[in-house]
N, C-alpha and C. Protein backbone atom coordinates (compact mmCIF):
# COMPACT_ATOMS: atom_id res chain seq x y z
N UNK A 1 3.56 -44.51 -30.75
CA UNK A 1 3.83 -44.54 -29.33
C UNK A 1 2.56 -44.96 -28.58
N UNK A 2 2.75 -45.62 -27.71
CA UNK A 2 1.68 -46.51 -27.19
C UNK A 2 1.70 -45.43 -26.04
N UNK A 3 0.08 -45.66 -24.87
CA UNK A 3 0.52 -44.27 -23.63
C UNK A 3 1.27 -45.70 -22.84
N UNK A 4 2.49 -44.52 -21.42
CA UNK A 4 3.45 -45.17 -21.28
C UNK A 4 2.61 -44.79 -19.43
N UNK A 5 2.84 -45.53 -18.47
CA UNK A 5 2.27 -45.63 -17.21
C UNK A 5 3.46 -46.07 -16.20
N UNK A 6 3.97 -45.52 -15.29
CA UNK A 6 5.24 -46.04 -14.52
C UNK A 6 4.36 -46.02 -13.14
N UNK A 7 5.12 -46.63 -11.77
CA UNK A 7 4.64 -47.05 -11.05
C UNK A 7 6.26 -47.22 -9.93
N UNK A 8 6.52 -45.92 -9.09
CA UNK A 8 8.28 -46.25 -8.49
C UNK A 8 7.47 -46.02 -7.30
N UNK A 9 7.97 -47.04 -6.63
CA UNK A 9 8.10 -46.60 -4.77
C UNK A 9 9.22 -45.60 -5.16
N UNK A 10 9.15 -44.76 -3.79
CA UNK A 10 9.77 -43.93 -3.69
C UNK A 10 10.42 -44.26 -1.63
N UNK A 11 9.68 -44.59 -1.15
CA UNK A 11 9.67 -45.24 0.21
C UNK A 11 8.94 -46.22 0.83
N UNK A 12 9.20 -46.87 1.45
CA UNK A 12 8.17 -48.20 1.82
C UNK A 12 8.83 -48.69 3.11
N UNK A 13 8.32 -48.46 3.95
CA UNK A 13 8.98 -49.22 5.30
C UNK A 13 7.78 -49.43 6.34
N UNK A 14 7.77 -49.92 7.73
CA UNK A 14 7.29 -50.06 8.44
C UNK A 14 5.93 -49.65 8.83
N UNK A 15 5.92 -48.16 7.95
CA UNK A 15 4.57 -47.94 8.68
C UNK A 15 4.05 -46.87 7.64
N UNK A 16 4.73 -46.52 6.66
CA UNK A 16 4.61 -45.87 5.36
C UNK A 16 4.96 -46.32 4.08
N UNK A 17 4.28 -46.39 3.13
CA UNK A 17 4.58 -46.22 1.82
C UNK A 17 4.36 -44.83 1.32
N UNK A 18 5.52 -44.44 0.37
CA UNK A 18 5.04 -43.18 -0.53
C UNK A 18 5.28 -44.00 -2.06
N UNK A 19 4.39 -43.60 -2.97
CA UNK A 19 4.56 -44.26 -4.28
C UNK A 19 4.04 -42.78 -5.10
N UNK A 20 4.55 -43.30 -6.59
CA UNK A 20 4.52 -42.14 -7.49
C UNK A 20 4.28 -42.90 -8.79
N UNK A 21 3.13 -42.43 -9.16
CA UNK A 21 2.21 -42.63 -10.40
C UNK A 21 2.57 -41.27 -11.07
N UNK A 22 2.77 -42.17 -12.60
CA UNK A 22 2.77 -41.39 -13.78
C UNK A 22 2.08 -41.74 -14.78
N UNK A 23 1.16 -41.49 -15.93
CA UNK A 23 0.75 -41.79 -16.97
C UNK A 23 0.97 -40.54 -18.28
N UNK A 24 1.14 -40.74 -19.07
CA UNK A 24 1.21 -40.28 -20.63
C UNK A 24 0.65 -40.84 -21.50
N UNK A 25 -0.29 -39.62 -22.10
CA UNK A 25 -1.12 -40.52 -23.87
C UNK A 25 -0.41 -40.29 -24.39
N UNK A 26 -1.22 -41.46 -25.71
CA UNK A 26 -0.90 -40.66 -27.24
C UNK A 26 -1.73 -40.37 -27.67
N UNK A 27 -3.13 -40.53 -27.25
CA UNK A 27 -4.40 -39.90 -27.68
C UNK A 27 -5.07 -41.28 -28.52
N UNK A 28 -4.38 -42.49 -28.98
CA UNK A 28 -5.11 -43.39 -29.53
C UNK A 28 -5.28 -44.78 -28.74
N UNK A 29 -4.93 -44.90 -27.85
CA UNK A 29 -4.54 -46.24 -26.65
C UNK A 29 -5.60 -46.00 -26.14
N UNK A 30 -6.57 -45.28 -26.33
CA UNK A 30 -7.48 -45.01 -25.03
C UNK A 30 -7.19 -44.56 -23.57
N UNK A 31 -7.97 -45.32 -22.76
CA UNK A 31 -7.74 -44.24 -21.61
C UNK A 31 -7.36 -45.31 -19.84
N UNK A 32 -6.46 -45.23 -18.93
CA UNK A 32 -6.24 -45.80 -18.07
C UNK A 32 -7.99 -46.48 -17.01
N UNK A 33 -7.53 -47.63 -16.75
CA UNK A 33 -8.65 -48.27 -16.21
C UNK A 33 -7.71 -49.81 -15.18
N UNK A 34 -7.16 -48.95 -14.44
CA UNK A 34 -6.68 -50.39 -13.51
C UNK A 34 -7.41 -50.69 -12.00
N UNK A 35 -7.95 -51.52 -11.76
CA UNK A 35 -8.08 -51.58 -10.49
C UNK A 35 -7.56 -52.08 -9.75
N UNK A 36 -6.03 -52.20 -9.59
CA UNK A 36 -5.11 -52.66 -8.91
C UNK A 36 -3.86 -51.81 -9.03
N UNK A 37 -3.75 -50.40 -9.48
CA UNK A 37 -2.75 -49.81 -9.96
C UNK A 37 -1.91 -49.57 -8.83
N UNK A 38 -2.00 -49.98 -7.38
CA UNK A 38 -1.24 -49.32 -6.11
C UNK A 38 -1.88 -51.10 -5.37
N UNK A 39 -1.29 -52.37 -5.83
CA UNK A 39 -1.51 -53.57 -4.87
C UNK A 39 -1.08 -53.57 -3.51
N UNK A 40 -2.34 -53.14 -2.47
CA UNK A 40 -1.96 -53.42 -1.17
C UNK A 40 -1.35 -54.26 -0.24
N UNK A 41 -0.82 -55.77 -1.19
CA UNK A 41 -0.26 -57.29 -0.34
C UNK A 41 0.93 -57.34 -1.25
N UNK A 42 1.37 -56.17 -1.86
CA UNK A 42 2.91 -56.13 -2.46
C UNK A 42 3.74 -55.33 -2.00
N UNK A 43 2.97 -54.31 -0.57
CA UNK A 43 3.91 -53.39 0.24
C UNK A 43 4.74 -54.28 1.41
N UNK A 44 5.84 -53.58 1.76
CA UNK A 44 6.36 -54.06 2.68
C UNK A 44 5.98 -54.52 4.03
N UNK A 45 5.95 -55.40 4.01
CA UNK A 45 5.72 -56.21 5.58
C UNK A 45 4.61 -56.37 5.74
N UNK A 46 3.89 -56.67 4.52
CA UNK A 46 2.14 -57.17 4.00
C UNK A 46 2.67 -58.88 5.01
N UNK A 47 1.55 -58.99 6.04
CA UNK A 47 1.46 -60.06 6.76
C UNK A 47 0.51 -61.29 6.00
N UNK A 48 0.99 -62.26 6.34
CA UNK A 48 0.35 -63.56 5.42
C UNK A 48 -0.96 -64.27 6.70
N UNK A 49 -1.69 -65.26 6.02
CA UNK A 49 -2.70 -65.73 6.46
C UNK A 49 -2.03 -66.49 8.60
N UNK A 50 -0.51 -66.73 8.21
CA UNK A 50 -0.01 -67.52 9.18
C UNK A 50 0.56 -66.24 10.15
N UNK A 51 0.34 -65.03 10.14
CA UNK A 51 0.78 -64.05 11.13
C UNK A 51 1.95 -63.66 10.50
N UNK A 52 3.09 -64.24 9.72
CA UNK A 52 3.94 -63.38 9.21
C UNK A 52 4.29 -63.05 8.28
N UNK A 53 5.61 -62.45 7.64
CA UNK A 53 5.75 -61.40 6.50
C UNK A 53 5.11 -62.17 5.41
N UNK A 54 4.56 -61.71 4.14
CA UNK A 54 4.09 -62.68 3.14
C UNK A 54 5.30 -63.47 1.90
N UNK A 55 6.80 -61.75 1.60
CA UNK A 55 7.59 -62.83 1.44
C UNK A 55 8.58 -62.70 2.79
N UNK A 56 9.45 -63.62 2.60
CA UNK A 56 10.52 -63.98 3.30
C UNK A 56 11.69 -63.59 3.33
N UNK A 57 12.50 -63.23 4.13
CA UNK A 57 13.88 -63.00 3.90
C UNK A 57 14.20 -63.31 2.60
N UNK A 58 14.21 -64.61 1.92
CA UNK A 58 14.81 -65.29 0.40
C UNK A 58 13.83 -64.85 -0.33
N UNK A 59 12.74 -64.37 0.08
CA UNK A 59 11.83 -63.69 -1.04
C UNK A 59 10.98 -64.71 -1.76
N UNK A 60 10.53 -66.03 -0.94
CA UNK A 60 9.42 -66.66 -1.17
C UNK A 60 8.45 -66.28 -0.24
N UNK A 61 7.05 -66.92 -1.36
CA UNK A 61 5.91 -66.88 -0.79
C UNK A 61 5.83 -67.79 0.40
N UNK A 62 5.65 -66.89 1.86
CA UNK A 62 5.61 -67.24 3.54
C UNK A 62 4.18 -68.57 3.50
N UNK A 63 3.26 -67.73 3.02
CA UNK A 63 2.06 -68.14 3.45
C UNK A 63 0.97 -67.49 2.47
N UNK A 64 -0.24 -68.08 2.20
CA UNK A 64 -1.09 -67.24 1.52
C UNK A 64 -1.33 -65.54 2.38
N UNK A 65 -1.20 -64.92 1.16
CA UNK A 65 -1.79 -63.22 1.50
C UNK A 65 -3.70 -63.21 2.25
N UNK A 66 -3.29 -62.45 2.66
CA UNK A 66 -5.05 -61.68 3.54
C UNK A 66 -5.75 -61.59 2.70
N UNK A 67 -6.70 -61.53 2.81
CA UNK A 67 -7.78 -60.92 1.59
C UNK A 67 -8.16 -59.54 1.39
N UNK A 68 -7.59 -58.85 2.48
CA UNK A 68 -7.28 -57.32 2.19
C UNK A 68 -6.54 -56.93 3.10
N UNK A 69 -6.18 -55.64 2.94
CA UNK A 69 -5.09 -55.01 3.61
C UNK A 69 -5.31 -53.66 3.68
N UNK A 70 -5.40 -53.22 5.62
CA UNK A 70 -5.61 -51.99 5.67
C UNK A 70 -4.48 -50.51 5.59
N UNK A 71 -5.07 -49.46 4.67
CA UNK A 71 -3.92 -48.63 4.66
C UNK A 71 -4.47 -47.34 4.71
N UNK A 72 -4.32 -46.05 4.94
CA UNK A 72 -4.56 -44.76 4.51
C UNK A 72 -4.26 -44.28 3.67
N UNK A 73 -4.91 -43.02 3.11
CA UNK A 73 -4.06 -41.92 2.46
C UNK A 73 -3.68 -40.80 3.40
N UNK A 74 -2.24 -40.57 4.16
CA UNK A 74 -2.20 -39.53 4.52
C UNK A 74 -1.86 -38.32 3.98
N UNK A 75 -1.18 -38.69 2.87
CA UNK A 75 -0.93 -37.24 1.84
C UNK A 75 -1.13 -37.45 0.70
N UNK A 76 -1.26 -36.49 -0.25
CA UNK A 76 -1.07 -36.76 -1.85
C UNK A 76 -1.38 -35.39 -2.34
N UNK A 77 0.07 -35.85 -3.68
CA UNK A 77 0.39 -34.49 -4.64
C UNK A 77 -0.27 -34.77 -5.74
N UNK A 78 -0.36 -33.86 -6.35
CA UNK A 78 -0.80 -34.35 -8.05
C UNK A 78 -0.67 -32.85 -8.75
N UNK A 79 -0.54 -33.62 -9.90
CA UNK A 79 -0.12 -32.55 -11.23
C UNK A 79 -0.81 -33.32 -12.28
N UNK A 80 -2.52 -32.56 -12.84
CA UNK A 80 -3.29 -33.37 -13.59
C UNK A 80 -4.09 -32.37 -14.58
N UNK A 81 -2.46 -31.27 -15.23
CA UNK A 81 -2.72 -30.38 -15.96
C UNK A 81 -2.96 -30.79 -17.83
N UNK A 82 -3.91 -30.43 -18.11
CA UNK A 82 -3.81 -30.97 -19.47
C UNK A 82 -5.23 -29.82 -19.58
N UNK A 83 -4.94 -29.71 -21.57
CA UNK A 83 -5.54 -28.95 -22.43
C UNK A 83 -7.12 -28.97 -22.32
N UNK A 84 -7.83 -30.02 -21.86
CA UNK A 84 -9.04 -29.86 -21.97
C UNK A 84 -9.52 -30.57 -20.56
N UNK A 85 -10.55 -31.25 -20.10
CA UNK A 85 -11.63 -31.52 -19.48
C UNK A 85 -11.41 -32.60 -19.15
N UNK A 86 -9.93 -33.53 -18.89
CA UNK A 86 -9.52 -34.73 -18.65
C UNK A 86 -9.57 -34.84 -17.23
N UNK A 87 -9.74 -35.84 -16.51
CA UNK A 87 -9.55 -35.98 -15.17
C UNK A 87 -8.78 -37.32 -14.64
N UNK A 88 -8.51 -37.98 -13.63
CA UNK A 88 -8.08 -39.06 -13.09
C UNK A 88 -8.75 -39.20 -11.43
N UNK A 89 -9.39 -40.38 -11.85
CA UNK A 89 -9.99 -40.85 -10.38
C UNK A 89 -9.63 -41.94 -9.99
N UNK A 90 -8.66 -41.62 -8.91
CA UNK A 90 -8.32 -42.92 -7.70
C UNK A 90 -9.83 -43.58 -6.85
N UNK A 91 -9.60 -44.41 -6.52
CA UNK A 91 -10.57 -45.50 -5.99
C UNK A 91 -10.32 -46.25 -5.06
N UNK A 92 -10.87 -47.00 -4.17
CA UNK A 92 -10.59 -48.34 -3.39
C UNK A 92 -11.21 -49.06 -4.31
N UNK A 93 -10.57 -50.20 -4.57
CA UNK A 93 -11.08 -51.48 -5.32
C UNK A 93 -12.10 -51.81 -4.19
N UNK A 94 -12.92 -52.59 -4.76
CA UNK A 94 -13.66 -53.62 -3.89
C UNK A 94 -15.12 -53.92 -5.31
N UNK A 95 -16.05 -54.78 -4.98
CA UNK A 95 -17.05 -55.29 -6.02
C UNK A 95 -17.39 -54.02 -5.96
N UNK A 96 -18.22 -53.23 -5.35
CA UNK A 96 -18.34 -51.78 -5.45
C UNK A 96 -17.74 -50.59 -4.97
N UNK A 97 -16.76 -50.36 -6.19
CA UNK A 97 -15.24 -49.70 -5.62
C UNK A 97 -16.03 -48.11 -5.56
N UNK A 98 -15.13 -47.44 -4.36
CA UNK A 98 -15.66 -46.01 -3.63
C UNK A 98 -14.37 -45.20 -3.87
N UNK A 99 -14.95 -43.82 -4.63
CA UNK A 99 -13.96 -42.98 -5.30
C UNK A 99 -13.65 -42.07 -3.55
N UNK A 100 -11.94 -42.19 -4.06
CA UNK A 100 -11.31 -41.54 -3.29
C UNK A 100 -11.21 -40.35 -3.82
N UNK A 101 -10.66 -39.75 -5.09
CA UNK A 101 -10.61 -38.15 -5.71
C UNK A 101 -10.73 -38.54 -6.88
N UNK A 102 -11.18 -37.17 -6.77
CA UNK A 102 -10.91 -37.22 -8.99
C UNK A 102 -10.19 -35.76 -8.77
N UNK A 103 -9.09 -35.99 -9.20
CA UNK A 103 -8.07 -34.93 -9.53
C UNK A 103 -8.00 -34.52 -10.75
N UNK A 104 -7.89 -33.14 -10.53
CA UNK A 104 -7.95 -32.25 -12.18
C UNK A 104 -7.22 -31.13 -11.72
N UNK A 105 -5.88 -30.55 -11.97
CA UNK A 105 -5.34 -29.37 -11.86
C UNK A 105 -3.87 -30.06 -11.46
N UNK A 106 -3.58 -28.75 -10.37
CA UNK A 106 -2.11 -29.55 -9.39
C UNK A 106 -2.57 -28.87 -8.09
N UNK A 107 -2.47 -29.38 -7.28
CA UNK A 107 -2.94 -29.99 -5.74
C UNK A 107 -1.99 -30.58 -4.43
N UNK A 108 -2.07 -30.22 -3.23
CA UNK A 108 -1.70 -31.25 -2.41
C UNK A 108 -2.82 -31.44 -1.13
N UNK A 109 -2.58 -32.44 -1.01
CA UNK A 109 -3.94 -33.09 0.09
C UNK A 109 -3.26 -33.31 1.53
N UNK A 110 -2.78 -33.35 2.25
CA UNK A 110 -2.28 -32.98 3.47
C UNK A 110 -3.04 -33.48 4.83
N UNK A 111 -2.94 -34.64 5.38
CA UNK A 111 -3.52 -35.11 6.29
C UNK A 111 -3.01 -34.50 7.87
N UNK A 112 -1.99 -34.33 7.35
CA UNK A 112 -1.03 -33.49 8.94
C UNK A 112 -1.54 -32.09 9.01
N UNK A 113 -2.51 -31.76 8.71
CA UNK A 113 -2.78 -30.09 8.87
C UNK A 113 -4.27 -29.68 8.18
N UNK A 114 -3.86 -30.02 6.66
CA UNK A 114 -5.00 -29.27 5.67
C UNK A 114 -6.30 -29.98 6.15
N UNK A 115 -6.26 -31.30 6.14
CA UNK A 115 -7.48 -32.77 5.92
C UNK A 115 -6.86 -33.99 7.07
N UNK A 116 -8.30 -34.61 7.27
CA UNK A 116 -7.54 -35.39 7.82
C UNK A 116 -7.24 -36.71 7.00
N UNK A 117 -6.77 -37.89 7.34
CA UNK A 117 -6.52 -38.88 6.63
C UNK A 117 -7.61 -39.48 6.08
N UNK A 118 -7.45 -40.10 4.74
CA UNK A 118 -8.16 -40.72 4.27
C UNK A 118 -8.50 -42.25 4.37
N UNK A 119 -9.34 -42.63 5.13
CA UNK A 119 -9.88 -43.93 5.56
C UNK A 119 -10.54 -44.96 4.04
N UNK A 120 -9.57 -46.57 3.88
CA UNK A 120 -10.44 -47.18 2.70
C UNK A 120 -11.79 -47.24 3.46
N UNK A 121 -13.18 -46.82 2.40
CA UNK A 121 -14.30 -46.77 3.29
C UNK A 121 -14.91 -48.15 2.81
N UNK A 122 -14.32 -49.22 2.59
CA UNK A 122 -14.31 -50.34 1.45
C UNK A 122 -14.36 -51.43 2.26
N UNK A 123 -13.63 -50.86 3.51
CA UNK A 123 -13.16 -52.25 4.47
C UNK A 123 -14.87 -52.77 4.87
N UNK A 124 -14.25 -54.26 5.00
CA UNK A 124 -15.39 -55.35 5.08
C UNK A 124 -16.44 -55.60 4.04
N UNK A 125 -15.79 -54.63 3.27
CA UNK A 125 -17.55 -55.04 2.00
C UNK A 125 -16.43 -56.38 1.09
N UNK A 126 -17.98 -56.64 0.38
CA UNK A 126 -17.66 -57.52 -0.95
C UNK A 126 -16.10 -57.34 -1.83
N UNK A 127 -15.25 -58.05 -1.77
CA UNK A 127 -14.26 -57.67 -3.08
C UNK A 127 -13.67 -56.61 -2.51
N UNK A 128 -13.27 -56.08 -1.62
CA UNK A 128 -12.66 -55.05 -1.15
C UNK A 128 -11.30 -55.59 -0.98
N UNK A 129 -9.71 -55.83 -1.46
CA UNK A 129 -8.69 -56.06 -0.85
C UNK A 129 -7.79 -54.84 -0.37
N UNK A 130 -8.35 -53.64 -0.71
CA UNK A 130 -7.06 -52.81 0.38
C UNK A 130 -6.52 -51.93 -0.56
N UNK A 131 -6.68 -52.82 -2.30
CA UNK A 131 -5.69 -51.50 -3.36
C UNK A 131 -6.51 -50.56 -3.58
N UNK A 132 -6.10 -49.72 -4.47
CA UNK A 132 -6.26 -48.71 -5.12
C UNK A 132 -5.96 -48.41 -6.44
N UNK A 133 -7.14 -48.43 -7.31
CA UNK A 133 -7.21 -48.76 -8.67
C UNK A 133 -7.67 -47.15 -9.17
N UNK A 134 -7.73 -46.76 -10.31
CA UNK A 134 -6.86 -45.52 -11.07
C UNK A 134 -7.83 -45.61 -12.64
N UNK A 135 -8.58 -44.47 -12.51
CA UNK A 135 -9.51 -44.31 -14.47
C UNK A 135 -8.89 -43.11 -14.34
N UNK A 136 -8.84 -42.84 -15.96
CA UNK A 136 -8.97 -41.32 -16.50
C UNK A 136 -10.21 -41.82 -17.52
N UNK A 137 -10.11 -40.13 -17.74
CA UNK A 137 -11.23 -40.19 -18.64
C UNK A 137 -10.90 -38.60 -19.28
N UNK A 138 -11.39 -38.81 -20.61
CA UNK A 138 -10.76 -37.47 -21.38
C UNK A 138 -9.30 -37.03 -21.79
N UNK A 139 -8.51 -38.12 -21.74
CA UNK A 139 -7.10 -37.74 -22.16
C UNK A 139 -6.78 -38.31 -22.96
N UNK A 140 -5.89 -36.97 -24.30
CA UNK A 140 -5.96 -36.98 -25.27
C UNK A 140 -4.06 -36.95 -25.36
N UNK A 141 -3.86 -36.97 -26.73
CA UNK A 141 -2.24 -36.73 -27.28
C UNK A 141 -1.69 -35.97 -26.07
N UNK A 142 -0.26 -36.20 -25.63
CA UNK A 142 0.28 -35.26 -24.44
C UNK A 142 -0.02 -34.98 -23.50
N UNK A 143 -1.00 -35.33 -22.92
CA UNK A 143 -1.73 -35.47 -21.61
C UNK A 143 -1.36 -36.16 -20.66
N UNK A 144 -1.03 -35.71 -19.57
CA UNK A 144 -0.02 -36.55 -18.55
C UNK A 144 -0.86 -36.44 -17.19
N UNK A 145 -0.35 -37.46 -16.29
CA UNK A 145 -0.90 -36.76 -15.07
C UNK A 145 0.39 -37.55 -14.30
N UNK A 146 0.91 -36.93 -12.50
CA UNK A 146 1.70 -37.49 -11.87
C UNK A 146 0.86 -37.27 -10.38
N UNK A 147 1.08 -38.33 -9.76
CA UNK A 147 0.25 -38.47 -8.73
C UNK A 147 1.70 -39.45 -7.46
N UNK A 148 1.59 -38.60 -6.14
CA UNK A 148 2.70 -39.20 -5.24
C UNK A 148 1.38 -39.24 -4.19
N UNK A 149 1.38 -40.32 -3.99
CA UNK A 149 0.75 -40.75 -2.61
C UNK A 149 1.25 -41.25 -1.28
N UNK A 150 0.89 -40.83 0.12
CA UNK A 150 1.50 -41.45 1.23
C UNK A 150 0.41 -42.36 1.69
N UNK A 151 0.85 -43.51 1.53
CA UNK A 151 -0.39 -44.30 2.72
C UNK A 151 0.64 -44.58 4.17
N UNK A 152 -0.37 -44.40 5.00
CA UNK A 152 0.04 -45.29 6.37
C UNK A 152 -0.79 -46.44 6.15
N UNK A 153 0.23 -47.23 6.82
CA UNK A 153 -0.16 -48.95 6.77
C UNK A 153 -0.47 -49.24 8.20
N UNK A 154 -1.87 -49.90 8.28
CA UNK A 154 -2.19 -49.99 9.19
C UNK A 154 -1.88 -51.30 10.00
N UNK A 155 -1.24 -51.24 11.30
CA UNK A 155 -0.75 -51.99 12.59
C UNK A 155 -1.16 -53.62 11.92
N UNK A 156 -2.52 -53.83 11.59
CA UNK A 156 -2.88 -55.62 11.98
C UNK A 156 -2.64 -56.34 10.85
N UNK A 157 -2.37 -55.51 9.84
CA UNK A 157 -1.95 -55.92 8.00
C UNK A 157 -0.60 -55.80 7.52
N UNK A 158 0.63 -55.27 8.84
CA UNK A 158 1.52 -55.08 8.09
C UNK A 158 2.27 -55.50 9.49
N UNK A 159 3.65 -55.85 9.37
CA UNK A 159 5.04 -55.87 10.10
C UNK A 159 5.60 -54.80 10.66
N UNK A 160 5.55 -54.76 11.71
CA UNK A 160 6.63 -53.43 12.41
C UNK A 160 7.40 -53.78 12.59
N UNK A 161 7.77 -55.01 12.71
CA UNK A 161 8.89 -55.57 13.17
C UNK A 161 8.96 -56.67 14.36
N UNK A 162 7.77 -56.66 14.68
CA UNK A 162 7.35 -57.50 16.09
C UNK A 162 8.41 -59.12 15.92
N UNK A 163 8.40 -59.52 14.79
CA UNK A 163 9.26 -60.98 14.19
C UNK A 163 10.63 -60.79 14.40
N UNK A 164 11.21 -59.12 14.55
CA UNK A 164 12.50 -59.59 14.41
C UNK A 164 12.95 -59.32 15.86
N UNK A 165 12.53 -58.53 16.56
CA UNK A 165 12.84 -58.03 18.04
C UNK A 165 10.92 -58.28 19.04
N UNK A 166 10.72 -58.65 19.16
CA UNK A 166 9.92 -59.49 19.62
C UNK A 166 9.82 -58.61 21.30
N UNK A 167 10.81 -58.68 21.86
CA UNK A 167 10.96 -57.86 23.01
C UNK A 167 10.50 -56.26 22.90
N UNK A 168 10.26 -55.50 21.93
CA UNK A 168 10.50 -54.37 21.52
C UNK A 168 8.54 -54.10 21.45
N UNK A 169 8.19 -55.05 20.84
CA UNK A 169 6.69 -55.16 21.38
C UNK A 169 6.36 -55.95 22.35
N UNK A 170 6.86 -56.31 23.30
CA UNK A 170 6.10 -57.05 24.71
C UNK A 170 5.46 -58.23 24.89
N UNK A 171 5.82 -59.06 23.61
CA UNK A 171 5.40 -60.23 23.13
C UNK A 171 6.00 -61.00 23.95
N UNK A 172 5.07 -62.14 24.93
CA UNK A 172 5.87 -62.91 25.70
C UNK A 172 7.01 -64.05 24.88
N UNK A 173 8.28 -64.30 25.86
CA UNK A 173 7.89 -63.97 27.01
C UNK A 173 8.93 -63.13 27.93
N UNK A 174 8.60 -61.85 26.99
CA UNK A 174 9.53 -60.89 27.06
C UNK A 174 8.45 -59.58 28.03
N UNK A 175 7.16 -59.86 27.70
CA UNK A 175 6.39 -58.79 28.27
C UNK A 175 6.77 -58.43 29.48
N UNK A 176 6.36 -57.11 30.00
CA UNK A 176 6.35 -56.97 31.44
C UNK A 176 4.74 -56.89 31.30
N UNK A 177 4.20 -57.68 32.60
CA UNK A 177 2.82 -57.54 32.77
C UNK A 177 3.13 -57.19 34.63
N UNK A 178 2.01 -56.51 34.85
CA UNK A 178 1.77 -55.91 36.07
C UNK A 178 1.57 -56.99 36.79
N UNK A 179 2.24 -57.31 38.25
CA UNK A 179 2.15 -58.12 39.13
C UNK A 179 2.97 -59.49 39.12
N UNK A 180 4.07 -59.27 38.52
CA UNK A 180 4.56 -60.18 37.88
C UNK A 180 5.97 -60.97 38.35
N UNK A 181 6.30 -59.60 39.33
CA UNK A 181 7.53 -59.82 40.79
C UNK A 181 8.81 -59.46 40.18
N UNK A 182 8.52 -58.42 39.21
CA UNK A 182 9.45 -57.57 38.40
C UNK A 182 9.16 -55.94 39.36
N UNK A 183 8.81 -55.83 39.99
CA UNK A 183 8.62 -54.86 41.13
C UNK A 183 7.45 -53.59 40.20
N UNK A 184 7.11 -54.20 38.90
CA UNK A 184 6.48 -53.34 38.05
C UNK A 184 4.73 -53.01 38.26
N UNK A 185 4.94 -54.06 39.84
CA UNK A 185 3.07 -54.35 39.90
C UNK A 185 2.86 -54.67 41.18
């Protein structure tokens, strides 16, 4: 048995993703090392170089992708129980990628109360695009870890919808602007 690694949205819309990471050894595959394990320009309503969605209604490529993409962590669960001294550390990619946690136990991280949100601290450096790439280290036969993350997607990298109702954000030339003989000014 080779170790087995899954990767399910669980929600993805407008202004949230939640996704759910799983990994399992077998103790001889070695040990997880992705730095792209959560791709930030494969979430929903990832905006392209030309201002809109990157795919399309038919699900072609719009336009080339951003070179990164801003998102948070506002929550995250984890269950990263195992027999010995194993851990798993999430990351922001970038040329010099900056550890977000190293999780060891079971946990929840809670931006609405406990913590506040977690900011990529990655943005603008070298090689930084926005994902979030994933090591363990120390896991052996039966060793699992499950990890559910919430990012908020931030406003200038992603679609709210401004393309399909246009009026709904104030985009001329639907805006109301003050002074305008709409009695609003």
């Amino acid at each position: 048995m080779a170790n087995v690694f899954t990767y399910q949205v669980l929600k993805d819309d407008s202004q949230h993703a939640i996704i759910k990471l799983t990994g399992k050894f077998d103790g001889a595959s070695g040990q997880e090392s992705n730095v792209s394990r959560i791709a930030a320009n494969t979430l929903a309503g990832a905006l392209a170089t030309n201002g809109f969605p990157v795919v399309n209604a038919a699900g072609y490529i719009a336009n080339t992708p951003l070179s990164y993409y801003g998102t948070s962590i506002y929550r995250m669960w984890f269950d990263c129980t195992n027999s010995n001294a194993a851990d798993v550390e999430l990351y922001w990619n970038a040329t010099t990628p900056q550890t977000i946690a190293i999780l060891s136990g079971v946990a929840e991280y809670d931006g609405n109360g406990n913590w506040i949100t977690i900011p990529n601290v990655t943005q603008g450096t070298t090689g930084s695009t926005g994902d979030i790439g994933i090591t363990t280290r120390g896991m052996i036969a039966n060793n699992s870890y499950t990890v559910i993350l919430e990012l908020r997607k931030h406003n200038e990298y992603y679609s709210r919808g401004q393309f399909k109702d246009p009026a709904a954000f104030n985009y001329k030339p639907y805006g109301v602007t003050p002074g305008n003989g709409n009695g609003l000014g």
